[in-house]
PDB file of N, CA and C in Angstrom:
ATOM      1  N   UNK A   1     -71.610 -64.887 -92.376  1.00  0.00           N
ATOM      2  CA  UNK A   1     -71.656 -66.254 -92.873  1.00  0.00           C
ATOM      3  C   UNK A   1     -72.011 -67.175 -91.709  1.00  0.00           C
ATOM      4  N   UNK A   2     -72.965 -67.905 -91.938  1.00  0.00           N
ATOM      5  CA  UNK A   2     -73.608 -68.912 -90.882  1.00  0.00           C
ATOM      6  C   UNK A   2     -72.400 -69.979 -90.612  1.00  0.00           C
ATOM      7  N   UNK A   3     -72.614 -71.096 -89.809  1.00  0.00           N
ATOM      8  CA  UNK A   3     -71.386 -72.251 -89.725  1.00  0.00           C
ATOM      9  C   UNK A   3     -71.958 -73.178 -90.852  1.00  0.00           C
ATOM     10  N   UNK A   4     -73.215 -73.052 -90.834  1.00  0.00           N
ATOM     11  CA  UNK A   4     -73.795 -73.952 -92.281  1.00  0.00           C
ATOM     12  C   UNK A   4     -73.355 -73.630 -93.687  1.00  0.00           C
ATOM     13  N   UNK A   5     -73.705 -72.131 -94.003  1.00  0.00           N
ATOM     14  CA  UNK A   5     -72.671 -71.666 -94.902  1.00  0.00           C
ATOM     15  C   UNK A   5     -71.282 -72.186 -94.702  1.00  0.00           C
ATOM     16  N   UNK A   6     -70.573 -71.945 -94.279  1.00  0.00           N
ATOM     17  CA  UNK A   6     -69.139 -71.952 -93.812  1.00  0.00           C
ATOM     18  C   UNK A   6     -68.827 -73.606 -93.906  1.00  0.00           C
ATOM     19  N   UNK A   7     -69.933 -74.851 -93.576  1.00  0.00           N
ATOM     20  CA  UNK A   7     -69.517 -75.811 -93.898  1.00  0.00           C
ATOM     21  C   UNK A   7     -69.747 -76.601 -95.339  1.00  0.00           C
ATOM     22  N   UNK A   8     -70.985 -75.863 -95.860  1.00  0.00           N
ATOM     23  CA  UNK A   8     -71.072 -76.024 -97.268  1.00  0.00           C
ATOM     24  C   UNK A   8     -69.721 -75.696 -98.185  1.00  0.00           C
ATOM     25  N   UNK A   9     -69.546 -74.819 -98.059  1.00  0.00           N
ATOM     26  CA  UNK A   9     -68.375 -74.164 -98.743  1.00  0.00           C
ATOM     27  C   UNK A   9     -67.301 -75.089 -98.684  1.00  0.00           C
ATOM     28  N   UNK A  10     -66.393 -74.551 -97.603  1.00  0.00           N
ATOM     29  CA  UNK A  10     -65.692 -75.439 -96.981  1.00  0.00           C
ATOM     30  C   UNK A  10     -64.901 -77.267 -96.793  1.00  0.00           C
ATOM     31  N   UNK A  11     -66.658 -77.802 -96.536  1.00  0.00           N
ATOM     32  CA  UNK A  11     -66.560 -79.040 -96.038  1.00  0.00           C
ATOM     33  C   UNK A  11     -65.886 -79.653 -97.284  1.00  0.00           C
ATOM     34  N   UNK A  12     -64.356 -80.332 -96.270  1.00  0.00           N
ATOM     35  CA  UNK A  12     -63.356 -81.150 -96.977  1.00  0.00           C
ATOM     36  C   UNK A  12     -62.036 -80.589 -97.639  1.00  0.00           C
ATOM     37  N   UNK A  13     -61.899 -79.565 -97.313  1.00  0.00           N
ATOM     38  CA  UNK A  13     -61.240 -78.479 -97.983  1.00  0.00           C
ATOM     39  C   UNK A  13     -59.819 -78.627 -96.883  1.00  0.00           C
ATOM     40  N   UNK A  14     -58.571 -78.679 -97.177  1.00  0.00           N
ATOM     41  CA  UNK A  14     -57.574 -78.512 -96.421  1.00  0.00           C
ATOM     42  C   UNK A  14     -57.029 -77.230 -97.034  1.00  0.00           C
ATOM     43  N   UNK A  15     -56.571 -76.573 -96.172  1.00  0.00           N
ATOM     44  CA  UNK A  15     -56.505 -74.810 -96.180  1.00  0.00           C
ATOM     45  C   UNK A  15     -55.049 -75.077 -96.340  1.00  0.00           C
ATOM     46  N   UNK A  16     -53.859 -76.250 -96.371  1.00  0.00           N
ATOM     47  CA  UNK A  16     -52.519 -76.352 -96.759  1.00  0.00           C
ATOM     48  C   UNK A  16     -52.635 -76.475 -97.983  1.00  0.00           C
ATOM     49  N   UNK A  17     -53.577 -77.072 -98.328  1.00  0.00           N
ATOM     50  CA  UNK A  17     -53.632 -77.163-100.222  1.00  0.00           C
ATOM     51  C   UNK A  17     -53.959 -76.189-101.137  1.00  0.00           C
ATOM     52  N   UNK A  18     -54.795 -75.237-100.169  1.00  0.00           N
ATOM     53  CA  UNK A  18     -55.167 -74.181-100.951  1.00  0.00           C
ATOM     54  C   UNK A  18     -54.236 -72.619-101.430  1.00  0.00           C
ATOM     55  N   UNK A  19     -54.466 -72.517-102.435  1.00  0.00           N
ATOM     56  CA  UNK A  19     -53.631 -71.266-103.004  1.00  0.00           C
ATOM     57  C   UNK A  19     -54.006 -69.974-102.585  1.00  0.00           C
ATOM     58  N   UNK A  20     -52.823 -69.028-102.886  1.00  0.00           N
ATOM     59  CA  UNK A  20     -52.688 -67.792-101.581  1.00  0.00           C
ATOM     60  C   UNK A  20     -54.288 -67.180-101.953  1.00  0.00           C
ATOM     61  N   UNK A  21     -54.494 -67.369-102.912  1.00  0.00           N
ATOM     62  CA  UNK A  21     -55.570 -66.032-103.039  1.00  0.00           C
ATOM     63  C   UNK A  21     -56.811 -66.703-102.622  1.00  0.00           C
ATOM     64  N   UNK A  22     -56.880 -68.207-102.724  1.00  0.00           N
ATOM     65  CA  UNK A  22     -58.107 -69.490-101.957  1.00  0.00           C
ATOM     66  C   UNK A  22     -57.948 -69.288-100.067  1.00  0.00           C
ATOM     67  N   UNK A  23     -56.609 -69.090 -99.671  1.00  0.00           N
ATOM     68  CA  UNK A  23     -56.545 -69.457 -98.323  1.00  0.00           C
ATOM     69  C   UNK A  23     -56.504 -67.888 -97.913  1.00  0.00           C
ATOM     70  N   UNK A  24     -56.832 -66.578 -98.581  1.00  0.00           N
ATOM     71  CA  UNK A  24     -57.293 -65.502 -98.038  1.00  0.00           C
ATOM     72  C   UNK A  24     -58.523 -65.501 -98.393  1.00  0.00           C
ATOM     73  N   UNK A  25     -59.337 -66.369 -99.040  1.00  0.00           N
ATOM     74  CA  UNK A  25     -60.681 -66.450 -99.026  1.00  0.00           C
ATOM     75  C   UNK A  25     -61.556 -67.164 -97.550  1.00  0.00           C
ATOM     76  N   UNK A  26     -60.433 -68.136 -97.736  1.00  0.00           N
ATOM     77  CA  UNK A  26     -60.979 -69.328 -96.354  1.00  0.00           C
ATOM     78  C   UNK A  26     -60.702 -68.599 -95.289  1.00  0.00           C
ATOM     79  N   UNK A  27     -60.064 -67.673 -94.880  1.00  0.00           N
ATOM     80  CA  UNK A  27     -59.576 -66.781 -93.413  1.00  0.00           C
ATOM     81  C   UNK A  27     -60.538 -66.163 -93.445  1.00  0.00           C
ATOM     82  N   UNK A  28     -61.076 -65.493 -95.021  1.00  0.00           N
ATOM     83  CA  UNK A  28     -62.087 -63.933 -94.507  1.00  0.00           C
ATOM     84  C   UNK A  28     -63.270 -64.730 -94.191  1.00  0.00           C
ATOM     85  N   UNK A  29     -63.693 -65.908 -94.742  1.00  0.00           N
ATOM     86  CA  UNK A  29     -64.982 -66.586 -94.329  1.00  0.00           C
ATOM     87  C   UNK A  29     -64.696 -67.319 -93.048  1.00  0.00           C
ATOM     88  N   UNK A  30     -63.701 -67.405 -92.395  1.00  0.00           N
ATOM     89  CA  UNK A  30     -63.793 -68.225 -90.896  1.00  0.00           C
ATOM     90  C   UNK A  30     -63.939 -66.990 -89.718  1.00  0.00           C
ATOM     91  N   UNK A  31     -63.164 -66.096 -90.264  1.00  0.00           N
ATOM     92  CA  UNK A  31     -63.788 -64.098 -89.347  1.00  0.00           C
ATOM     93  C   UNK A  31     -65.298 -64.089 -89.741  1.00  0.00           C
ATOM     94  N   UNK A  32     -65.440 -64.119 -90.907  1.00  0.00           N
ATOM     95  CA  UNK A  32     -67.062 -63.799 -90.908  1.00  0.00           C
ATOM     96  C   UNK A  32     -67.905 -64.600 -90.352  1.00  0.00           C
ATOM     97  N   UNK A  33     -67.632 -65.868 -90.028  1.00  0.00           N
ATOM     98  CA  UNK A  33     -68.356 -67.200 -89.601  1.00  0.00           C
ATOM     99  C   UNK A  33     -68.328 -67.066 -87.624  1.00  0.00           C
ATOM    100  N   UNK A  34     -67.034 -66.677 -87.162  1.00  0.00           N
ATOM    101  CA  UNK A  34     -66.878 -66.252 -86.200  1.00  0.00           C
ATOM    102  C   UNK A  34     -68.053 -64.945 -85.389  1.00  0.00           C
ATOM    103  N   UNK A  35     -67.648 -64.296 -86.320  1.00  0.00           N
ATOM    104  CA  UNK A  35     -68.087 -62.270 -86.040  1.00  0.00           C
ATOM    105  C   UNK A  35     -69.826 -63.057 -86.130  1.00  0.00           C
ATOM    106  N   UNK A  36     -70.163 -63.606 -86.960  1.00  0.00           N
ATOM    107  CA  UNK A  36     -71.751 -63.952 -87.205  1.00  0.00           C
ATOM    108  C   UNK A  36     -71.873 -64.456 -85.829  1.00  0.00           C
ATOM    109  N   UNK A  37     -71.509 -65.416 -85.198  1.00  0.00           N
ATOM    110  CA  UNK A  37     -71.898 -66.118 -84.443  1.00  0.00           C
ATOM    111  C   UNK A  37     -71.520 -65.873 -82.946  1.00  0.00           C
ATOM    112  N   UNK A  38     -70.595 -64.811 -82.753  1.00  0.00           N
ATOM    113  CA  UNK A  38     -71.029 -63.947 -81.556  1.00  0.00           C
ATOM    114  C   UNK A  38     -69.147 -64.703 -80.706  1.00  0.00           C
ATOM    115  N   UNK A  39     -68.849 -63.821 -79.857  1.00  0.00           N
ATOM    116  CA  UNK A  39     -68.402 -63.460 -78.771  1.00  0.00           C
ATOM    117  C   UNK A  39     -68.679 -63.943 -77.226  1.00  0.00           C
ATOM    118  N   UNK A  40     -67.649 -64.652 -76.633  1.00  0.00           N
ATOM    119  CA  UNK A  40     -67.880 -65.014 -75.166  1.00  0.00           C
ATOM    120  C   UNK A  40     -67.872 -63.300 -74.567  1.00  0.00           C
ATOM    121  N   UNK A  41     -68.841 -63.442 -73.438  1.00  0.00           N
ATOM    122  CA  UNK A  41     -68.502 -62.239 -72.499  1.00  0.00           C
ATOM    123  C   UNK A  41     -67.356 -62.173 -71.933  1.00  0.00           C
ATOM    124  N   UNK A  42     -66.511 -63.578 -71.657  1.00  0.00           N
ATOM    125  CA  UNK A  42     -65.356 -63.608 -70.870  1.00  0.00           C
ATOM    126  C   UNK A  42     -64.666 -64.400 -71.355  1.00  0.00           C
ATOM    127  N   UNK A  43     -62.704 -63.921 -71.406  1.00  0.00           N
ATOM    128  CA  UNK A  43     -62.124 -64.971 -71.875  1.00  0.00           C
ATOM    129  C   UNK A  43     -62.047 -66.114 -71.064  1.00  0.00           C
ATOM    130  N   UNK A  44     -61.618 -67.032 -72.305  1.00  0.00           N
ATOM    131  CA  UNK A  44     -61.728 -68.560 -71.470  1.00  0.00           C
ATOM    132  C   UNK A  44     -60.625 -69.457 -72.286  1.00  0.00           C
ATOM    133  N   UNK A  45     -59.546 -69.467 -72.049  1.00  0.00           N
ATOM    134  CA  UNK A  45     -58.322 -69.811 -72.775  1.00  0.00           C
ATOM    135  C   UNK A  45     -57.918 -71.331 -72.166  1.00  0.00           C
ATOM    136  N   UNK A  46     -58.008 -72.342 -73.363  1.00  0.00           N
ATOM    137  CA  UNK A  46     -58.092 -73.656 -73.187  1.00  0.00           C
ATOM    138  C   UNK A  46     -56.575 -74.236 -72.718  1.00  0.00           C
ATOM    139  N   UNK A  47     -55.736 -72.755 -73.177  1.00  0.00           N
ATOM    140  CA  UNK A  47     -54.337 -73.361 -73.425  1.00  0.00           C
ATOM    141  C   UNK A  47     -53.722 -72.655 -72.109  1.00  0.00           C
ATOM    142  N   UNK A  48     -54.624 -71.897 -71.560  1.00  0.00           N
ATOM    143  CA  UNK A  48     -53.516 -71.273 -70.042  1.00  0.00           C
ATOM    144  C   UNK A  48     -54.850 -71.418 -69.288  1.00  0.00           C
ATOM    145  N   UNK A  49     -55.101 -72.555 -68.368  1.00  0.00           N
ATOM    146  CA  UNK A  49     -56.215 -72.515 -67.390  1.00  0.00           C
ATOM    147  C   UNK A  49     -56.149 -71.848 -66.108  1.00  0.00           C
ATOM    148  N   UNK A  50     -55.017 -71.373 -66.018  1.00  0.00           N
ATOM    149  CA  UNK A  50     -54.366 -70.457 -64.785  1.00  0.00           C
ATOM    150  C   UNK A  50     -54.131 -69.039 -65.483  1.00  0.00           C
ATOM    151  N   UNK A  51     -53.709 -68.985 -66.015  1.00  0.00           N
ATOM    152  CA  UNK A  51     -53.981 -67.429 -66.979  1.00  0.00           C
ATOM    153  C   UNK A  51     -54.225 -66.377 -66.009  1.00  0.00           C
ATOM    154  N   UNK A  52     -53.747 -65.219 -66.241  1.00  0.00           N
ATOM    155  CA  UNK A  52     -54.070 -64.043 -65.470  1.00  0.00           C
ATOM    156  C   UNK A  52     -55.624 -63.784 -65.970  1.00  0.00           C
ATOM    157  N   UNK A  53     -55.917 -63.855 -67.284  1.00  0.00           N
ATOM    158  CA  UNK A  53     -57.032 -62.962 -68.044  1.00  0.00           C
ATOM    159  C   UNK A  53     -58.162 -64.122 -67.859  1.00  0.00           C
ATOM    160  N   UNK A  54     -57.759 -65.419 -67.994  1.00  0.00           N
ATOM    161  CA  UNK A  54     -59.215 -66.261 -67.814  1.00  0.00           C
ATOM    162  C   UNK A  54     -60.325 -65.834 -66.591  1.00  0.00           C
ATOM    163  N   UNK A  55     -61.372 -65.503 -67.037  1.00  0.00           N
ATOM    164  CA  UNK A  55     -62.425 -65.120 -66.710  1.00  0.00           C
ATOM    165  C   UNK A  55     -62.362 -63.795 -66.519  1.00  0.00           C
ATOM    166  N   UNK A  56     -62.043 -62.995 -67.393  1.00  0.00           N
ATOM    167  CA  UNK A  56     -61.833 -61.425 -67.731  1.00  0.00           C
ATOM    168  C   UNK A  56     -62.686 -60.974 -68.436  1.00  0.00           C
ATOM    169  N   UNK A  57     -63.628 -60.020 -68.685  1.00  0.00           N
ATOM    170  CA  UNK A  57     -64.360 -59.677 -69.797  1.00  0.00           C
ATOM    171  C   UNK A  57     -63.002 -58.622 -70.624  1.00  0.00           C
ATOM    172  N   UNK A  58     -63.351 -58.557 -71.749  1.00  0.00           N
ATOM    173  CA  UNK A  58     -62.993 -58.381 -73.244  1.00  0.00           C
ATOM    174  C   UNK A  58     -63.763 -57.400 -73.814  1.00  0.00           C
ATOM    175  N   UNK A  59     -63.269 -56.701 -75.004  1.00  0.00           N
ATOM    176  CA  UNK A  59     -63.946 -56.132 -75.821  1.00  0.00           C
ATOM    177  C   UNK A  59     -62.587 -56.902 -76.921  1.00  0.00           C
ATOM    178  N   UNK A  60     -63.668 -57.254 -78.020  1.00  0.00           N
ATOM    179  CA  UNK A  60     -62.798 -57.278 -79.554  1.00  0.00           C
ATOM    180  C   UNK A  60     -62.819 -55.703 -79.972  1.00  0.00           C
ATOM    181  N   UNK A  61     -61.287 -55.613 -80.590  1.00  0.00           N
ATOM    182  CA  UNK A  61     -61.050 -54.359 -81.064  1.00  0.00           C
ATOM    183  C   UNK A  61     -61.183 -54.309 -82.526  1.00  0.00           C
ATOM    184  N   UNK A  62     -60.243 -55.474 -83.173  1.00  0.00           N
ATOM    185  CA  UNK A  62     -59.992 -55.007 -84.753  1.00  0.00           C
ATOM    186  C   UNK A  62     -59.758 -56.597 -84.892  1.00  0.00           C
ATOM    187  N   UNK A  63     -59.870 -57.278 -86.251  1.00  0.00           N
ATOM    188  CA  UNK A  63     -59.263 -58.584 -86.864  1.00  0.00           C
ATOM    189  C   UNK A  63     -57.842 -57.909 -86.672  1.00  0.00           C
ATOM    190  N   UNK A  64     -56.851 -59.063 -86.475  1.00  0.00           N
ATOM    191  CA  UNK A  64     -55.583 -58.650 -86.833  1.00  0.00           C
ATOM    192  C   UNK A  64     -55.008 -59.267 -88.291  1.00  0.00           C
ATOM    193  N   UNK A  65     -53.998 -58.506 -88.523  1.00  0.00           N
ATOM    194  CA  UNK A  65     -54.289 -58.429 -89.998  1.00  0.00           C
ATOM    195  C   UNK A  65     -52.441 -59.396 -90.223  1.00  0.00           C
ATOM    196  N   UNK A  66     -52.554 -59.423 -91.558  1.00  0.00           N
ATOM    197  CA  UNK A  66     -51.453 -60.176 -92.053  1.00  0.00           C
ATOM    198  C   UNK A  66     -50.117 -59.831 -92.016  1.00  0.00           C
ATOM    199  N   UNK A  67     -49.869 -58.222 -91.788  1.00  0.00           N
ATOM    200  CA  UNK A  67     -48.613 -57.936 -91.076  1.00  0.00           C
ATOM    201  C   UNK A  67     -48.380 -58.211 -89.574  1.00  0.00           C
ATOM    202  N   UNK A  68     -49.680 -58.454 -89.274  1.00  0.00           N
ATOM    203  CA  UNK A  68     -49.030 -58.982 -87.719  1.00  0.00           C
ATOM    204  C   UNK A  68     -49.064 -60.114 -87.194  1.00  0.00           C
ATOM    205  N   UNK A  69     -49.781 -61.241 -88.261  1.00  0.00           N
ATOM    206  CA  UNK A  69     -49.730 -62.707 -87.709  1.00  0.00           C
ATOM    207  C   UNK A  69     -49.764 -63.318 -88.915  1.00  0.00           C
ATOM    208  N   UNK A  70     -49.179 -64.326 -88.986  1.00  0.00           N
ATOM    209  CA  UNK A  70     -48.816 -65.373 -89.979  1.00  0.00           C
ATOM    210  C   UNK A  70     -50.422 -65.640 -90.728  1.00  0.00           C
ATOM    211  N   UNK A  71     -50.580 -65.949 -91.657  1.00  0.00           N
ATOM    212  CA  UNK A  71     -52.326 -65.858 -92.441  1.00  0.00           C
ATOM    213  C   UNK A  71     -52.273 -67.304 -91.717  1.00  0.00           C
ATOM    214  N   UNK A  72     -51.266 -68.140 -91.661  1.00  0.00           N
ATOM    215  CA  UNK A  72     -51.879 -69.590 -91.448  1.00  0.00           C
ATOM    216  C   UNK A  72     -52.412 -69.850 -90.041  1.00  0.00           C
ATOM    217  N   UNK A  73     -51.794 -68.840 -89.337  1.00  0.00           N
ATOM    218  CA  UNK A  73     -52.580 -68.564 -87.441  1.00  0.00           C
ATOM    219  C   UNK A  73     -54.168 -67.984 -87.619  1.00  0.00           C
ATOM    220  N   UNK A  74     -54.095 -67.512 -88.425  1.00  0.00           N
ATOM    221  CA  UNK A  74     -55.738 -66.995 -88.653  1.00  0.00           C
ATOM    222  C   UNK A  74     -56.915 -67.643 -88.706  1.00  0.00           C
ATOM    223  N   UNK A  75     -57.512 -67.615 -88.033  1.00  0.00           N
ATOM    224  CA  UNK A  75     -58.570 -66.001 -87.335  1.00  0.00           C
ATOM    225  C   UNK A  75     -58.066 -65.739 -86.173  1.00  0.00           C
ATOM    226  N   UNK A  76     -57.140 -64.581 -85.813  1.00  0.00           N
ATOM    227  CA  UNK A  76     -57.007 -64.189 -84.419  1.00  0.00           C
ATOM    228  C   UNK A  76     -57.231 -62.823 -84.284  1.00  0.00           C
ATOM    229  N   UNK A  77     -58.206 -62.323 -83.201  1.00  0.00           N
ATOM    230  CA  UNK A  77     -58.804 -60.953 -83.284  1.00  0.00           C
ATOM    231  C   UNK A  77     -57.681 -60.137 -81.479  1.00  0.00           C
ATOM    232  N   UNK A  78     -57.209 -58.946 -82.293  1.00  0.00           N
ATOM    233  CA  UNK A  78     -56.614 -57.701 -80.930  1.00  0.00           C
ATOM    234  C   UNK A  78     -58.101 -57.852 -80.134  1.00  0.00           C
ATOM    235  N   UNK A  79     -57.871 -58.071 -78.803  1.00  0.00           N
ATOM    236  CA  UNK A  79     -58.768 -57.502 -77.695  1.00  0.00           C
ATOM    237  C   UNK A  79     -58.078 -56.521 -76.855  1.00  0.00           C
ATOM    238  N   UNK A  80     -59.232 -56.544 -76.039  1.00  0.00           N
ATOM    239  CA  UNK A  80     -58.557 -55.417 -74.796  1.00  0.00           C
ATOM    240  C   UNK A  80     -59.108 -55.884 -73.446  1.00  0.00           C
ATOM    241  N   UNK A  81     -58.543 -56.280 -72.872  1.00  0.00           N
ATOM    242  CA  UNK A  81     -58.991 -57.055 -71.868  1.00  0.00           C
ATOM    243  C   UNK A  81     -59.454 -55.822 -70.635  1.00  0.00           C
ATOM    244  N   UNK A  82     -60.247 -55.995 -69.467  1.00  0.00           N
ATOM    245  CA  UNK A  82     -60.737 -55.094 -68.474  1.00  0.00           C
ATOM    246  C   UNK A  82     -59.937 -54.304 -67.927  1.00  0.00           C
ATOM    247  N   UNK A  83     -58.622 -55.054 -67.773  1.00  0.00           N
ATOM    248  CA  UNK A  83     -57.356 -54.583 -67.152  1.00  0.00           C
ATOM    249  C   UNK A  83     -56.843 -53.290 -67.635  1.00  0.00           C
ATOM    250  N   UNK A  84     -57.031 -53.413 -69.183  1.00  0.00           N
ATOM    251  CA  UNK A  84     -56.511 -52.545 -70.256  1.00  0.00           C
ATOM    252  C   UNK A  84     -55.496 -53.490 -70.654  1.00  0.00           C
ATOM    253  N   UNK A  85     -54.962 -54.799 -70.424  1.00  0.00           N
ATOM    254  CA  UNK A  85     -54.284 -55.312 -71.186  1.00  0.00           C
ATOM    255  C   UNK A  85     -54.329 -55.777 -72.748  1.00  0.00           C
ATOM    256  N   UNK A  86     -53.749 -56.306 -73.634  1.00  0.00           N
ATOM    257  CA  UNK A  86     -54.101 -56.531 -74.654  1.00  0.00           C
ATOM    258  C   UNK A  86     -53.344 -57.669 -75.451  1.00  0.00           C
ATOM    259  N   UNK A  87     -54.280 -58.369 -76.207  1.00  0.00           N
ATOM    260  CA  UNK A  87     -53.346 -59.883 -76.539  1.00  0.00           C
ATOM    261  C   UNK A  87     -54.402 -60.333 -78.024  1.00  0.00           C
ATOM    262  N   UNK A  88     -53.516 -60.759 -78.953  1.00  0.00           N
ATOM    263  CA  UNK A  88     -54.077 -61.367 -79.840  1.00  0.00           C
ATOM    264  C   UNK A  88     -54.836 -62.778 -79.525  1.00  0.00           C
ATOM    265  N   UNK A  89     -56.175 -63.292 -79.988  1.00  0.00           N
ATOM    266  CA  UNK A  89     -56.596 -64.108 -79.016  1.00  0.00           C
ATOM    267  C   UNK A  89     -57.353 -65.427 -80.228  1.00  0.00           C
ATOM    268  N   UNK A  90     -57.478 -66.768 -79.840  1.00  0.00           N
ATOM    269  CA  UNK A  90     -58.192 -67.045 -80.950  1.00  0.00           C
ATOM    270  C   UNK A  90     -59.289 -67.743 -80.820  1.00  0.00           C
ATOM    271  N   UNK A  91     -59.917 -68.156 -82.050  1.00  0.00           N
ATOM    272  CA  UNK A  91     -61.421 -68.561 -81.437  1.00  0.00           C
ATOM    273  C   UNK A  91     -61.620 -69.101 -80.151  1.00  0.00           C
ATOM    274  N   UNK A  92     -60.799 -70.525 -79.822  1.00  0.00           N
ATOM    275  CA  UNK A  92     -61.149 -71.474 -79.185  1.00  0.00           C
ATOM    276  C   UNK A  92     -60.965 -70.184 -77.652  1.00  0.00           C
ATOM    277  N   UNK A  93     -60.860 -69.125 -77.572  1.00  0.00           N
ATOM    278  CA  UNK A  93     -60.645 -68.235 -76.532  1.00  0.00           C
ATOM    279  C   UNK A  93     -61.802 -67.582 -76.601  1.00  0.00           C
ATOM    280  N   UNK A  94     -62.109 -66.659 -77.271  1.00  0.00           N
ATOM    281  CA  UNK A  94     -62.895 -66.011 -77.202  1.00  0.00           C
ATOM    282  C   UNK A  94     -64.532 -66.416 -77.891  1.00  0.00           C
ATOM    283  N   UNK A  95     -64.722 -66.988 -78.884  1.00  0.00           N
ATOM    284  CA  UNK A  95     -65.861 -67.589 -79.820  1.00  0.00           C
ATOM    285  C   UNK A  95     -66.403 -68.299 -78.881  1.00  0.00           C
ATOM    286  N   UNK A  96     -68.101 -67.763 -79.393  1.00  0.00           N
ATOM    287  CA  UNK A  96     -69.117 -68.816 -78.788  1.00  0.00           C
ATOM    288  C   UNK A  96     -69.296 -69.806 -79.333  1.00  0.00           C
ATOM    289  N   UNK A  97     -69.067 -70.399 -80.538  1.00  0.00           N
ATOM    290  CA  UNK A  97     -69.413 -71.197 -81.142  1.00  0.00           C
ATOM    291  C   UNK A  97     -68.596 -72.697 -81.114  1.00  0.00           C
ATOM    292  N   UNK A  98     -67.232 -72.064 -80.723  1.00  0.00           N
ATOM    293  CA  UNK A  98     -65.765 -73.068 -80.310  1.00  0.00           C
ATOM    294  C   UNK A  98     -66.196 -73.434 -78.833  1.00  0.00           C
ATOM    295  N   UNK A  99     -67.275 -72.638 -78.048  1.00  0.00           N
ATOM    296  CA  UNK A  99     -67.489 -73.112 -76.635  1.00  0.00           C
ATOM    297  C   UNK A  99     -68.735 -73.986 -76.639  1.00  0.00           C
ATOM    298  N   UNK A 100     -69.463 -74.069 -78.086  1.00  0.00           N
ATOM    299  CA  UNK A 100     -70.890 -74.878 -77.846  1.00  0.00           C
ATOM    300  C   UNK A 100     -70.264 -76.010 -78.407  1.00  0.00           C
ATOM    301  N   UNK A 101     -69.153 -76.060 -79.310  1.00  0.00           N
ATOM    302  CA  UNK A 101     -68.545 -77.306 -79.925  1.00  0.00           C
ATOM    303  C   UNK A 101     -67.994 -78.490 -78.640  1.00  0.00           C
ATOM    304  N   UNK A 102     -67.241 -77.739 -77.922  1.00  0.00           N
ATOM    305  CA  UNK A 102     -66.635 -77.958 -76.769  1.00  0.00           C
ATOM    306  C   UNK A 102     -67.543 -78.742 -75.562  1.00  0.00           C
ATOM    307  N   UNK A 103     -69.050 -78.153 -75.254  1.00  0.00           N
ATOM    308  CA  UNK A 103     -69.666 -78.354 -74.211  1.00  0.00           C
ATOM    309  C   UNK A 103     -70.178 -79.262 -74.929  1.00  0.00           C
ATOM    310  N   UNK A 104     -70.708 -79.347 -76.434  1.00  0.00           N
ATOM    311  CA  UNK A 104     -71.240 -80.550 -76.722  1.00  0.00           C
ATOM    312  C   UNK A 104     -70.536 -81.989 -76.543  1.00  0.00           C
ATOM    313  N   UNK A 105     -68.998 -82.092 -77.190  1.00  0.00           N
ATOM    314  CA  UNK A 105     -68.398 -83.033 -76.455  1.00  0.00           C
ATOM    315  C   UNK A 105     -68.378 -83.424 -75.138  1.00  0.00           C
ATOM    316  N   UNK A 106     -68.647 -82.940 -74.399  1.00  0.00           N
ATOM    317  CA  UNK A 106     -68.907 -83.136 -72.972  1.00  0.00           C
ATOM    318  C   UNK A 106     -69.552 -83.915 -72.153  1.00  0.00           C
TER     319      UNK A 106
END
């Protein structure tokens, strides 16, 4: 799913209003909107700028799924960081698309 898709759909939509089987629709289209639009080579975590892992390359492993994170934290994908460490991570970390949003404000 493109971000154009994703804002057609979407645009105006609060994901608190929406019903369980609407707001597992809106999660699988914000992974697919994500996964479409690609992956930083390196993490880059807005919320720990000192971070052990910032500027680490990554591999995404698996979406993590609803037994292991609240649906309303979602989209957060298991990586594996170079180290071999491993941490649930979320767009604004890993997504290219949360980093062109970002640099455009800039």
């Amino acid at each position: 799913m493109t971000q154009q898709e994703f804002d057609n759909k979407w645009k105006g939509v609060d994901p608190d209003e929406l019903s369980d089987e609407q707001l597992q629709q809106f999660k699988q289209d914000c992974f697919a909107m994500y996964e479409q639009t690609g992956f930083l080579e390196k993490f880059d975590s807005p919320y720990d700028s000192e971070g052990e892992h910032n500027g680490m390359k990554f591999k995404v492993v698996r979406r993590a799924t609803a037994e292991e994170c609240d649906i309303e934290a979602m989209p957060l994908w298991l990586v594996e960081f170079e180290n071999g460490d491993t941490a649930y991570c979320y767009p604004e970390e890993i997504c290219v698309i949360e980093h062109q949003k970002t640099d455009n404000l800039g």
